[in-house]
C-alpha atoms as a PDB file:
ATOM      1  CA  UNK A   1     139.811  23.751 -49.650  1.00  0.00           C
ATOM      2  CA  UNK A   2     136.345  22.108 -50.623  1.00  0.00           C
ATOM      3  CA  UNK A   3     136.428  20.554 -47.127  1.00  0.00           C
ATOM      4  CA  UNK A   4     136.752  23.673 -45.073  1.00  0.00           C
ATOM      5  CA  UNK A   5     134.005  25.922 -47.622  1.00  0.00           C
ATOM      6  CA  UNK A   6     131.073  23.177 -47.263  1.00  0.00           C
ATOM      7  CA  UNK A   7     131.735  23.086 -43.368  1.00  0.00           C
ATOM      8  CA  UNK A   8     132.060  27.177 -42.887  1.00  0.00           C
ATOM      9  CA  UNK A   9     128.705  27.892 -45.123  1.00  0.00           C
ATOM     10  CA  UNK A  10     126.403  25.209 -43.081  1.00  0.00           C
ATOM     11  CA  UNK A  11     127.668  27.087 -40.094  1.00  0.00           C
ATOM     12  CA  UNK A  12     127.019  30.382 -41.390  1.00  0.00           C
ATOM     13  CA  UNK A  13     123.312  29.352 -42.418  1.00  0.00           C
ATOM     14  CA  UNK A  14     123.259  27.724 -38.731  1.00  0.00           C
ATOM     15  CA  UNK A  15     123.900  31.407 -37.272  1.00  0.00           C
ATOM     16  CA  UNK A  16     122.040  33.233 -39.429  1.00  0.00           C
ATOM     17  CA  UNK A  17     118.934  30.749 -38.663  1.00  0.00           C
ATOM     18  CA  UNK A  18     119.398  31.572 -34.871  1.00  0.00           C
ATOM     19  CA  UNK A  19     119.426  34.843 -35.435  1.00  0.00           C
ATOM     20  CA  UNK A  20     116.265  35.562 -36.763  1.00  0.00           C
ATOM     21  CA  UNK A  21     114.973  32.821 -34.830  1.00  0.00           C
ATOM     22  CA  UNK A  22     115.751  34.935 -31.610  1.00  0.00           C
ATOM     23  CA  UNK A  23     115.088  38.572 -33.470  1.00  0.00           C
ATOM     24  CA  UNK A  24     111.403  36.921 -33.931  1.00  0.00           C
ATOM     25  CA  UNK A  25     110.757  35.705 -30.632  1.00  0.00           C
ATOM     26  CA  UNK A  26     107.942  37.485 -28.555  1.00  0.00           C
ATOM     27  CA  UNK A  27     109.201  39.869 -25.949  1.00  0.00           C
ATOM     28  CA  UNK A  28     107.797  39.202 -22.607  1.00  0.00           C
ATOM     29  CA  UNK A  29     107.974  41.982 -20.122  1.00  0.00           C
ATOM     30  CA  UNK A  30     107.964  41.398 -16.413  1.00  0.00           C
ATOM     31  CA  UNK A  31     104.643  42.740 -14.969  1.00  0.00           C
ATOM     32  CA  UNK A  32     103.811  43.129 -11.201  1.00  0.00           C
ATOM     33  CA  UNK A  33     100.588  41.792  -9.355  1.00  0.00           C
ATOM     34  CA  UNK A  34      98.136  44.518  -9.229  1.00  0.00           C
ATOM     35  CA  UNK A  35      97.863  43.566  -5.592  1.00  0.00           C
ATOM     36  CA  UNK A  36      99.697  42.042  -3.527  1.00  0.00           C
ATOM     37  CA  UNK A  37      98.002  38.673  -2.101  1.00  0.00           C
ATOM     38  CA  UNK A  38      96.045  38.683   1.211  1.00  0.00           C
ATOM     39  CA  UNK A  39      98.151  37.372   4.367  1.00  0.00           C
ATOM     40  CA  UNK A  40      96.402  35.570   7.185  1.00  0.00           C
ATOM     41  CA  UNK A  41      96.463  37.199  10.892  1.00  0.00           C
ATOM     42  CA  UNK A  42      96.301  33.480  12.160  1.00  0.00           C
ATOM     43  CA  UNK A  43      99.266  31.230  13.524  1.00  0.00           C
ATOM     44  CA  UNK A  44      97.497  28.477  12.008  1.00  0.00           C
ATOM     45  CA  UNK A  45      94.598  29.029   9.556  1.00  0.00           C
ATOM     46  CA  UNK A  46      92.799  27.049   6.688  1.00  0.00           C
ATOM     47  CA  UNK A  47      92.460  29.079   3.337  1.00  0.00           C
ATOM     48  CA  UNK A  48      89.527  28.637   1.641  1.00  0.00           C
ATOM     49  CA  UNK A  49      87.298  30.516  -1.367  1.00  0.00           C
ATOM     50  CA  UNK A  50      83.943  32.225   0.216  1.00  0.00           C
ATOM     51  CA  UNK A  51      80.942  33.265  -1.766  1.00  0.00           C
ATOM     52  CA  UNK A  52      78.928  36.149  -0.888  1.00  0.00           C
ATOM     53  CA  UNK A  53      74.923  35.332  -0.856  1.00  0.00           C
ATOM     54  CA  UNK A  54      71.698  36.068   0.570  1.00  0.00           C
ATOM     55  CA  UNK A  55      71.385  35.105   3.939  1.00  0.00           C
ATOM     56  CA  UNK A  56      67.771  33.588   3.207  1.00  0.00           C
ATOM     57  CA  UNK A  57      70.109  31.714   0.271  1.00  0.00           C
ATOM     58  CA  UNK A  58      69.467  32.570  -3.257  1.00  0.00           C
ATOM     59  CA  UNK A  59      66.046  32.745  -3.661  1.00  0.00           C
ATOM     60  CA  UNK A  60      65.284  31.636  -7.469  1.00  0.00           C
ATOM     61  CA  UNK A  61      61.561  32.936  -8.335  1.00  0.00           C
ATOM     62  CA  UNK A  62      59.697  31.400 -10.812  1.00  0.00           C
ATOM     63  CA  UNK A  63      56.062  31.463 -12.168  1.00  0.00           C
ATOM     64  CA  UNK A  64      53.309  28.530 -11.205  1.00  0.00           C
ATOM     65  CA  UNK A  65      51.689  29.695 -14.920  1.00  0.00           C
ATOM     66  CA  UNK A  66      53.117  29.933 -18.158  1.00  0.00           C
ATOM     67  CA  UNK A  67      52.328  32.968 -19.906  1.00  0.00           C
ATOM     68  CA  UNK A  68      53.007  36.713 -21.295  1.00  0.00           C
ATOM     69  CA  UNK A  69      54.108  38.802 -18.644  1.00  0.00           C
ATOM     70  CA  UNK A  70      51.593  41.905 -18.320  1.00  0.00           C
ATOM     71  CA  UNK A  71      53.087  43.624 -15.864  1.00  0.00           C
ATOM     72  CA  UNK A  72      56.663  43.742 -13.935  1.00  0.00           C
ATOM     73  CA  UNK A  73      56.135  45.612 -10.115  1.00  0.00           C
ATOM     74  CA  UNK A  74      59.575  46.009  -9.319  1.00  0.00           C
ATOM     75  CA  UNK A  75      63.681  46.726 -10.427  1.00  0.00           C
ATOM     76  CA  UNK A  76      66.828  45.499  -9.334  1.00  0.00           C
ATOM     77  CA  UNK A  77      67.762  46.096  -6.221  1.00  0.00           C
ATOM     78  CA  UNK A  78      64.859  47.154  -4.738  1.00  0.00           C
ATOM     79  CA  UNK A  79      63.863  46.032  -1.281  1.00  0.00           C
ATOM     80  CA  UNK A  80      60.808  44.571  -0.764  1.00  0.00           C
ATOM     81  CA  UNK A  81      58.311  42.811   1.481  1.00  0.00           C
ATOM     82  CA  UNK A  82      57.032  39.313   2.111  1.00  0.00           C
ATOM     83  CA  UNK A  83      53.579  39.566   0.025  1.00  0.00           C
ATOM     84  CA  UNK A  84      54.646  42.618  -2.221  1.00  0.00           C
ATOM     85  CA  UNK A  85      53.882  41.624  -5.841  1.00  0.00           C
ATOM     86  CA  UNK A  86      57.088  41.078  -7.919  1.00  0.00           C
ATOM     87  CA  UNK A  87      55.393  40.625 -11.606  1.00  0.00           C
ATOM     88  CA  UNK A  88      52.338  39.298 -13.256  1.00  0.00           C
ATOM     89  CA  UNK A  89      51.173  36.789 -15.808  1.00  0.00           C
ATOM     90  CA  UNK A  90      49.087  37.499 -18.480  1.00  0.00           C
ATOM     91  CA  UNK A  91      45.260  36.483 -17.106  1.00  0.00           C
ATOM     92  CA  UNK A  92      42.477  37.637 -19.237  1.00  0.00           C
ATOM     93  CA  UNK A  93      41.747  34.613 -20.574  1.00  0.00           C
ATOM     94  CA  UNK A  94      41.093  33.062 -16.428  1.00  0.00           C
ATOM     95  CA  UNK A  95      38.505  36.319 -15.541  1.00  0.00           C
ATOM     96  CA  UNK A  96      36.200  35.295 -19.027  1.00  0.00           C
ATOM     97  CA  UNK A  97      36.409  32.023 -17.892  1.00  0.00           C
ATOM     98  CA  UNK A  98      35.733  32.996 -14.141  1.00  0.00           C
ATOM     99  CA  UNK A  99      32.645  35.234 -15.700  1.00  0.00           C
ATOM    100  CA  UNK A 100      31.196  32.203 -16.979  1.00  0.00           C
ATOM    101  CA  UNK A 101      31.507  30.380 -14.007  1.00  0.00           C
ATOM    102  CA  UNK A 102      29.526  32.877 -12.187  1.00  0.00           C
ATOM    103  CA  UNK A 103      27.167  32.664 -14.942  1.00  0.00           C
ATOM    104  CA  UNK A 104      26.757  29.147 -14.536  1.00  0.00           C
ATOM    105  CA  UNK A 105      26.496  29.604 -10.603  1.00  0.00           C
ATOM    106  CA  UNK A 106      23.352  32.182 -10.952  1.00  0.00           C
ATOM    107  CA  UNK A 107      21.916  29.437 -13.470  1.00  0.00           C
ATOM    108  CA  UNK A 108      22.023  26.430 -10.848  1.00  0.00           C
ATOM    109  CA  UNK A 109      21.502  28.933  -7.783  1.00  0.00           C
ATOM    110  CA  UNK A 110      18.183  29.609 -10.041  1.00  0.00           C
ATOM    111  CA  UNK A 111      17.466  25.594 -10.490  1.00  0.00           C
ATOM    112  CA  UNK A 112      17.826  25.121  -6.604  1.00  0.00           C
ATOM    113  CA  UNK A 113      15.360  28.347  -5.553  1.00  0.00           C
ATOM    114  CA  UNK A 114      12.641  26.700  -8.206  1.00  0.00           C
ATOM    115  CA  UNK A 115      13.424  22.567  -6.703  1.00  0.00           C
ATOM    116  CA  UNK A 116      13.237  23.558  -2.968  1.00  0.00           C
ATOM    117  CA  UNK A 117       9.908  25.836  -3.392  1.00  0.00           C
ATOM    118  CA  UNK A 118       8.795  22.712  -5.991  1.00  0.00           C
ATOM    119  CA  UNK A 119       9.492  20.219  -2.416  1.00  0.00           C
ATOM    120  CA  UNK A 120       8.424  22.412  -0.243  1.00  0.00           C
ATOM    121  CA  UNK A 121       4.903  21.804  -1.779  1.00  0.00           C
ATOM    122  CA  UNK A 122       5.600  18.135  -2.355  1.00  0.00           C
ATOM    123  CA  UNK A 123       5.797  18.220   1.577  1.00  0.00           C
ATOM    124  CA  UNK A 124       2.647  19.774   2.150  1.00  0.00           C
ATOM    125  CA  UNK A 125       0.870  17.862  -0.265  1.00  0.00           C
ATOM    126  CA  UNK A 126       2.255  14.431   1.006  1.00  0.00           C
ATOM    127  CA  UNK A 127       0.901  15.341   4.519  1.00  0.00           C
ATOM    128  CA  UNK A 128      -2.432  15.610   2.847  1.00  0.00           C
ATOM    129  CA  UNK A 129      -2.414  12.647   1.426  1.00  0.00           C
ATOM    130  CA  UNK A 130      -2.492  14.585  -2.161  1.00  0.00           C
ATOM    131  CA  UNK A 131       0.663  12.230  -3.593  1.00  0.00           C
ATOM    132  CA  UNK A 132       2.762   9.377  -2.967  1.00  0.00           C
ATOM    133  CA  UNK A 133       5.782   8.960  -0.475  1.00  0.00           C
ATOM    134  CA  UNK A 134       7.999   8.177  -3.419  1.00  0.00           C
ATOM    135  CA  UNK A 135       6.466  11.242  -5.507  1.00  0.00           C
ATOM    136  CA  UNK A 136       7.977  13.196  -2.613  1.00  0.00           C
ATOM    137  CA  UNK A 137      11.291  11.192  -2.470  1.00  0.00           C
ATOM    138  CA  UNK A 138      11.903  11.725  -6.102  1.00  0.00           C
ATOM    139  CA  UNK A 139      11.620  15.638  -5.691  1.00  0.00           C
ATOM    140  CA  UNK A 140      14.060  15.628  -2.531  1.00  0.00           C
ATOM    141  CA  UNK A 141      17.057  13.472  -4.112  1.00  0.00           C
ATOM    142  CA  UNK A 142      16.105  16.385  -7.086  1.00  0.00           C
ATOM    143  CA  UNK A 143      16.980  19.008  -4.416  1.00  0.00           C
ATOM    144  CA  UNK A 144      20.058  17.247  -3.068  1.00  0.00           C
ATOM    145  CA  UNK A 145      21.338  16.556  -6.821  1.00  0.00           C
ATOM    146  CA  UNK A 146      20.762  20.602  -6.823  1.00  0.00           C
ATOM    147  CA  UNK A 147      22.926  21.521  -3.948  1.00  0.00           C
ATOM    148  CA  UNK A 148      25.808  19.076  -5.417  1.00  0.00           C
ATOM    149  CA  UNK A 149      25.656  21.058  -8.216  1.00  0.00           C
ATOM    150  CA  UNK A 150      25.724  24.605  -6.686  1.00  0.00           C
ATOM    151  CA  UNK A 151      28.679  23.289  -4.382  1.00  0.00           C
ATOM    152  CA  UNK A 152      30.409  22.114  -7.830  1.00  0.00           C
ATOM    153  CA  UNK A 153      30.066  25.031  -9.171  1.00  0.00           C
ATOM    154  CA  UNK A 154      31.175  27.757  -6.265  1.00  0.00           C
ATOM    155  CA  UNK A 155      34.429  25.472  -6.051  1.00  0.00           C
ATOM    156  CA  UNK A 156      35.258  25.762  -9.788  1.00  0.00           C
ATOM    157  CA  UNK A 157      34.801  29.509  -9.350  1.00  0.00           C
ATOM    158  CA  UNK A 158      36.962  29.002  -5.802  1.00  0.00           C
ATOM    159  CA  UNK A 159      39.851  27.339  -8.089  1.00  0.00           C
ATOM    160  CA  UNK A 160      39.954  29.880 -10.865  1.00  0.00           C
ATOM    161  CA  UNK A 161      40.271  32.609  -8.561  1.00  0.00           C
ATOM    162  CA  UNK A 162      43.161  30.859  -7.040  1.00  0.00           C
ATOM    163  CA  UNK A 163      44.262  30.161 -10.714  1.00  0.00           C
ATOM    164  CA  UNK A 164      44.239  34.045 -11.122  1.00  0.00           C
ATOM    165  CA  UNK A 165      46.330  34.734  -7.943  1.00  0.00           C
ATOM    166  CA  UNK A 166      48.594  32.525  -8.992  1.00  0.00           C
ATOM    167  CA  UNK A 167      49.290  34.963 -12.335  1.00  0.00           C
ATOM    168  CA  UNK A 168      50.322  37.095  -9.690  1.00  0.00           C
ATOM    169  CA  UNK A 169      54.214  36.444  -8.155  1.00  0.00           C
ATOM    170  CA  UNK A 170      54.871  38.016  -4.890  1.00  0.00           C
ATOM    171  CA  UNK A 171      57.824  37.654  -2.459  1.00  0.00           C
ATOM    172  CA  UNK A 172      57.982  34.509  -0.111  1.00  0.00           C
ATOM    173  CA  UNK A 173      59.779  36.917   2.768  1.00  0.00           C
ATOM    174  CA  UNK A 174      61.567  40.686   3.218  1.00  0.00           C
ATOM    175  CA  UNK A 175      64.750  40.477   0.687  1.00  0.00           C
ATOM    176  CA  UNK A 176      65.978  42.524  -2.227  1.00  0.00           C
ATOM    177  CA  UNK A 177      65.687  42.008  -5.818  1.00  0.00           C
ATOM    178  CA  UNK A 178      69.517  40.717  -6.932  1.00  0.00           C
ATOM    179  CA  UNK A 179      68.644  40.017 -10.653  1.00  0.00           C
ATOM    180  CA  UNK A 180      65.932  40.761 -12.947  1.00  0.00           C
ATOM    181  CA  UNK A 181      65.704  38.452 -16.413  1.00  0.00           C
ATOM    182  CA  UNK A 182      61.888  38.627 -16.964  1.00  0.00           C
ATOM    183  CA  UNK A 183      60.476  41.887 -18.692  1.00  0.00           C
ATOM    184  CA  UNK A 184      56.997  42.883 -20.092  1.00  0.00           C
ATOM    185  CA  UNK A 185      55.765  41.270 -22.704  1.00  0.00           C
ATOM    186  CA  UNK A 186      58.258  38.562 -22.451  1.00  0.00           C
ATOM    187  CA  UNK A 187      56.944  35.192 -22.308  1.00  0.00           C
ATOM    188  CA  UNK A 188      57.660  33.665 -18.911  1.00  0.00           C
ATOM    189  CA  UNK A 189      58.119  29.583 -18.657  1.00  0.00           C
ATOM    190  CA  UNK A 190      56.697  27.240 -15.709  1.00  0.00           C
ATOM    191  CA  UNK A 191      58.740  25.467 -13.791  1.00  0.00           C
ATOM    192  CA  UNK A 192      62.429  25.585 -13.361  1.00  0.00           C
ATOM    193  CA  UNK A 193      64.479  27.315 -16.465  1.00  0.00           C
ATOM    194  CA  UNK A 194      68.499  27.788 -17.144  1.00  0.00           C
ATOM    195  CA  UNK A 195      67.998  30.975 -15.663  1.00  0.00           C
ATOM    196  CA  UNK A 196      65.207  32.040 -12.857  1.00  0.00           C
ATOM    197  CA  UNK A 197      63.441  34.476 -13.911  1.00  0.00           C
ATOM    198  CA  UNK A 198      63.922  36.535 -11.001  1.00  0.00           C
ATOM    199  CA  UNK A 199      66.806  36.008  -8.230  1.00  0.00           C
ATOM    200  CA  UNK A 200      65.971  37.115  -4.585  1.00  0.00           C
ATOM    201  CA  UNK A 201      67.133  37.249  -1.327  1.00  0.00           C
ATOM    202  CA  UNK A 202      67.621  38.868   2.218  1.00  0.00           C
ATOM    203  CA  UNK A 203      71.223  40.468   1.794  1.00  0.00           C
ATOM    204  CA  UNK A 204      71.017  41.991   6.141  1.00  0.00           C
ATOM    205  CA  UNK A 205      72.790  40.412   6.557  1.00  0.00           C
ATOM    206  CA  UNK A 206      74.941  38.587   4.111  1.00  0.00           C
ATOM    207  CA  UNK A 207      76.539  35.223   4.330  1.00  0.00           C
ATOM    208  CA  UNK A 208      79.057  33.829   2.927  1.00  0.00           C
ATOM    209  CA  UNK A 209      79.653  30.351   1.901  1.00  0.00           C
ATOM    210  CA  UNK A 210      83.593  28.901   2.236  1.00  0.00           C
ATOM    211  CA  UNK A 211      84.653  25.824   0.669  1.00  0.00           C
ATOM    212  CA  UNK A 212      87.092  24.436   2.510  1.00  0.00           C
ATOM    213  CA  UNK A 213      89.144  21.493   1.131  1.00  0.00           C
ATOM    214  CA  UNK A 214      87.964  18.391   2.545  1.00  0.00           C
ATOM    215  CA  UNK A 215      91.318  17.238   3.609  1.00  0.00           C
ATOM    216  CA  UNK A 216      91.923  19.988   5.526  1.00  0.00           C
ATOM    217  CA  UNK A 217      88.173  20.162   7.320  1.00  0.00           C
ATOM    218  CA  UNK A 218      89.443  18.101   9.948  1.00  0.00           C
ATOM    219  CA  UNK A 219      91.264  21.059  11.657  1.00  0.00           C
ATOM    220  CA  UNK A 220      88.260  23.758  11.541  1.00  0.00           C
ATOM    221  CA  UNK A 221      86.521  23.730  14.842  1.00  0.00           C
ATOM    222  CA  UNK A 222      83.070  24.036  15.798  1.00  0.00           C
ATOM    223  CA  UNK A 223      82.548  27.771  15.916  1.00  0.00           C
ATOM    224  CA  UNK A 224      86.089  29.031  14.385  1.00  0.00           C
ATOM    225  CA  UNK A 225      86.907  32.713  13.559  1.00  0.00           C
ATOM    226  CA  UNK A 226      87.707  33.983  10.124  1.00  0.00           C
ATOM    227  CA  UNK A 227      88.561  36.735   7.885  1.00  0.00           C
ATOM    228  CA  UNK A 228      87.388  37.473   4.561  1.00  0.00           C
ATOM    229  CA  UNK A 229      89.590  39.775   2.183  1.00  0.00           C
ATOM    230  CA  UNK A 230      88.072  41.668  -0.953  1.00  0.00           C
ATOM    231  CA  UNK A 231      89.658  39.826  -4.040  1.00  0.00           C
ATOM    232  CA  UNK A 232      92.089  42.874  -5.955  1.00  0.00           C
ATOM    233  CA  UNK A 233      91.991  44.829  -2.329  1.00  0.00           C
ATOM    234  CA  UNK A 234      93.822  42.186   0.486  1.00  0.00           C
ATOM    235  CA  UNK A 235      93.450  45.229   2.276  1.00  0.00           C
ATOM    236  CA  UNK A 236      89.502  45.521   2.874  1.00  0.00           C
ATOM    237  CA  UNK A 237      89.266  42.807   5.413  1.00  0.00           C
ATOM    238  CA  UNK A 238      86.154  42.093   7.438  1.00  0.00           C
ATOM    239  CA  UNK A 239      85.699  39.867  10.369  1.00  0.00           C
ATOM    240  CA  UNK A 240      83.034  36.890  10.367  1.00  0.00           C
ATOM    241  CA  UNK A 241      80.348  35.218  12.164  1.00  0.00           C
ATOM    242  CA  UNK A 242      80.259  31.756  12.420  1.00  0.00           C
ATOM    243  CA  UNK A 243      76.546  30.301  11.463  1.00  0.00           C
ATOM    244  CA  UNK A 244      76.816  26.940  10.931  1.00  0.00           C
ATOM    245  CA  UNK A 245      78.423  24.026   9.193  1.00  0.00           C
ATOM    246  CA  UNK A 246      76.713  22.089   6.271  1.00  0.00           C
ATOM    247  CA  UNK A 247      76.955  18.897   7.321  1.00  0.00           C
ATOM    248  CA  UNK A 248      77.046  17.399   3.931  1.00  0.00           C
ATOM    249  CA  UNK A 249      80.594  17.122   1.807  1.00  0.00           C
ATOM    250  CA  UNK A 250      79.734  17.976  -1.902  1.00  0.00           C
ATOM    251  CA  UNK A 251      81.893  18.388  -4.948  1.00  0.00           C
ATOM    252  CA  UNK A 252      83.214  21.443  -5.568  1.00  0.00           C
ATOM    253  CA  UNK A 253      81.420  24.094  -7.735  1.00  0.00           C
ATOM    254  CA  UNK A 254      83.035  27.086  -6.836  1.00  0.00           C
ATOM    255  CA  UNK A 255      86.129  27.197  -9.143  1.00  0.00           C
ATOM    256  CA  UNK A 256      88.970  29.985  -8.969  1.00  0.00           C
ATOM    257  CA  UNK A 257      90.532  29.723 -12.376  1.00  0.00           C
ATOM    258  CA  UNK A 258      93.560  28.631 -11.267  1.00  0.00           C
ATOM    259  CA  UNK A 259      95.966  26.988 -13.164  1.00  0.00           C
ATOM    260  CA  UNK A 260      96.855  24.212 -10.861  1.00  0.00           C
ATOM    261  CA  UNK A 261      93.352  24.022  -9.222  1.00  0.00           C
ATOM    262  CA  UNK A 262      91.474  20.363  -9.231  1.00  0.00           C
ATOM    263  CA  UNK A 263      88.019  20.280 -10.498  1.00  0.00           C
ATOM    264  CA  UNK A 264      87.633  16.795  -8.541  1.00  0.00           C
ATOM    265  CA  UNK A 265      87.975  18.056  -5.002  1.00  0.00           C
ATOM    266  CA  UNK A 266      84.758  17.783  -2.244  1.00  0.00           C
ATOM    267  CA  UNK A 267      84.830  20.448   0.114  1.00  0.00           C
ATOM    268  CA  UNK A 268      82.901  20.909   3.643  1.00  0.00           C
ATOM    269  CA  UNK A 269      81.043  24.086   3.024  1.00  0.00           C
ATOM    270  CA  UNK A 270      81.334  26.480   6.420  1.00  0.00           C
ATOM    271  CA  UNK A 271      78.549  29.200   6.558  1.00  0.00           C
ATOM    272  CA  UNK A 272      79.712  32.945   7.689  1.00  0.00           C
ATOM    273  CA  UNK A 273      77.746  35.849   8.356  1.00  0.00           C
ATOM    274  CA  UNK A 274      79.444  39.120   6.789  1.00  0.00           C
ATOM    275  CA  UNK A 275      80.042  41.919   9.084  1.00  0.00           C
ATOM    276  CA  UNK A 276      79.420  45.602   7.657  1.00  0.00           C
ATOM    277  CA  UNK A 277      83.159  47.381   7.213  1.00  0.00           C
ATOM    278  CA  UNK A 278      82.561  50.877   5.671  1.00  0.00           C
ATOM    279  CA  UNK A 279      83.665  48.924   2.281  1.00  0.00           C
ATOM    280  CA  UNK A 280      80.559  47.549  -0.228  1.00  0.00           C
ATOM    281  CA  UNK A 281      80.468  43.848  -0.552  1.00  0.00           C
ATOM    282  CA  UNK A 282      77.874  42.440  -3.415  1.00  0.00           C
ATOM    283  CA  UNK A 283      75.801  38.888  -3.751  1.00  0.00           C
ATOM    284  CA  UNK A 284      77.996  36.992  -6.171  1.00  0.00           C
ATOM    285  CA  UNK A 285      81.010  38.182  -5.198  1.00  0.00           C
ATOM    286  CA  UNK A 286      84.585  35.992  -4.407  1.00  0.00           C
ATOM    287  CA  UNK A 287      86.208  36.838  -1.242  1.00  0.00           C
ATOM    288  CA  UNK A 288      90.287  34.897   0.002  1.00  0.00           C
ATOM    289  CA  UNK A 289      88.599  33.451   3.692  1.00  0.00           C
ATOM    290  CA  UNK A 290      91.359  32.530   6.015  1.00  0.00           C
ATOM    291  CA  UNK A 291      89.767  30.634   8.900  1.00  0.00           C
ATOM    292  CA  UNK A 292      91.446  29.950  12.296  1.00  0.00           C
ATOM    293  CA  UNK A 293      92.620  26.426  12.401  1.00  0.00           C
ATOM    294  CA  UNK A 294      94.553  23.754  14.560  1.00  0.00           C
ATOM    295  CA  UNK A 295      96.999  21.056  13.795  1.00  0.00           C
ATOM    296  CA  UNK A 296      96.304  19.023  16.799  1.00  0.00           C
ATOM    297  CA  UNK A 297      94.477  15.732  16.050  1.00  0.00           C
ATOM    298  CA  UNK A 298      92.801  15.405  19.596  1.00  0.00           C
ATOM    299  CA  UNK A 299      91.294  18.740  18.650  1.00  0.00           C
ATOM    300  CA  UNK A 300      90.046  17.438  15.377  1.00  0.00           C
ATOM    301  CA  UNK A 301      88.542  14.921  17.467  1.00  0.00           C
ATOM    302  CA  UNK A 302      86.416  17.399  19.612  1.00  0.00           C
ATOM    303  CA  UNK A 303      85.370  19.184  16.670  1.00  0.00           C
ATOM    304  CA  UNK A 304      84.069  15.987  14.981  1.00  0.00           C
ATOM    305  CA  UNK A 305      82.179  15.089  18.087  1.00  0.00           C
ATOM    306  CA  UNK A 306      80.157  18.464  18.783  1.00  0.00           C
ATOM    307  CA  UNK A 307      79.764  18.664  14.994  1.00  0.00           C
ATOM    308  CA  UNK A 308      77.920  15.776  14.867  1.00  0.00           C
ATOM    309  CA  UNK A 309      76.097  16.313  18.576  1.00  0.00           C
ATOM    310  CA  UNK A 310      74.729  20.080  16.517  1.00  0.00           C
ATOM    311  CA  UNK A 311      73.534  17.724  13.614  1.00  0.00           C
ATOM    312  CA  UNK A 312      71.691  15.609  15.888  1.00  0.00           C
ATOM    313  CA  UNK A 313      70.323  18.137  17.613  1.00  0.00           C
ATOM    314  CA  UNK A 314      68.857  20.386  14.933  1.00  0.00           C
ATOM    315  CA  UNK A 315      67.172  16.951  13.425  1.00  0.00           C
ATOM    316  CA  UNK A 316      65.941  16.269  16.490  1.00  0.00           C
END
């Protein structure tokens, strides 16, 4: 009897463990994509991940002068021209010193006027014999010494007035302002900083920039077609323009978060220009690129070739 009670309670404790093992389980639900995935239009394609950016590239303004910012001339997204003043540096302290130089100008402007009329004399009086050759000498390397110093001192005033339009950041060429981090009374850094103080660019057009696996860049051809689909909408699809390829193979940077994605891949970056669609499309933004492709290597081989015949003749 002992032999069969020992046995049956061990199994009992066995099912009842289960049981709440399974009752306490998390229930998992079966959930559907919110969109279905974009589907290539091409009997052979390469799929790569494009990024939307300004067609004069990402633009990241800085300052040439470290300082409080006084005064900000502009908001996100605002178009602008090449010249127009974006924001300004803090320069008070550059137009006292600038006063002074002028100051200082007016004083050795004032020492010149008195050594020229002083040799002007000297000359007269040396042609009447009055004094010496060298008495005359000595007052014209005066005079010279003079107009060394004037010149110093108009240049000084020259370089703080370029010091002073420095304090002033306007845009290198037409774009639109993509992202704003610098605000008044802020102070703004020199140099380059985690994050640019301003980001610019020419958005018309657009381009986007693929990365396309670099063991599959062999079967893109010089001038290939492509399609870009908005990521959460495959069905806002615009055609693209080829630009150009960057000749250069660098690690990717680009990353898609997926799971089985490797961080240690080199891509060929390909260069697109957007066309409008009737749909928006923003600087920043991920779009699924499927570019037309072939699987033929003598094709590959052609590519290769006028590849490298554009890179030699744009360095030429």
């Amino acid at each position: 009897m002992k032999n069969i009670v020992l046995p049956s309670i061990a199994v009992g404790a066995l099912v009842f463990a289960g049981a709440t093992l399974v009752q306490h389980l998390p229930q998992r639900e079966l959930t559907e994509a919110p969109a279905p995935p974009p589907e290539s239009t091409f009997s052979e394609h390469v799929a790569g991940v494009g990024l939307v950016e300004a067609s004069t590239e990402n633009v990241a303004i800085g300052t040439h002068i470290a300082g409080i910012v006084a005064r900000v001339c502009v908001s996100t997204g605002q178009k602008v021209s090449a010249g127009d003043e974006l924001f300004e540096i803090d320069s008070r302290h550059l137009h006292a010193h600038l006063e002074l130089q002028r100051a200082a100008l007016a004083v050795v402007e004032a020492e010149l006027a008195d050594l020229q009329n002083q040799l002007s004399r000297s000359e007269r009086l040396a042609r009447e014999k009055v004094i010496s050759s060298d008495e005359l000498d000595r007052h014209r390397f005066a005079t010279r010494i003079a107009e060394a110093r004037v010149a110093e001192a108009a240049a000084a005033i020259k370089m703080s007035e370029t010091e002073i339009a420095r304090s002033r950041v306007t845009a290198p060429v037409d774009g639109e302002i993509l992202k704003l981090n610098v605000r008044v009374g802020e102070f703004a850094a020199a140099g380059i900083t985690p994050e640019p103080l301003l980001l610019f660019g020419g958005v018309e057009p657009m381009h986007l920039r693929v990365d396309v696996d670099e063991q599959e860049a062999w079967r893109i051809e010089l001038g290939a077609k492509a399609v870009a689909a908005v990521r959460g909408n495959p069905s806002q699809q615009t055609p693209l323009e080829f630009v150009r390829f960057e000749p250069y193979v660098t690690p990717k940077r680009s990353l898609t978060g997926a799971s089985d994605e490797r961080v240690d891949t080199r891509v060929l970056q390909v260069i697109y220009r957007v066309k409008p669609n009737g749909f928006p499309i923003y600087v920043g933004q991920q779009m699924d690129v499927f570019i037309e492709a072939s699987a033929k290597p003598e094709i590959a081989a052609k590519h290769s070739r006028d590849t490298q015949r554009v890179v030699r003749n744009d360095s030429d």
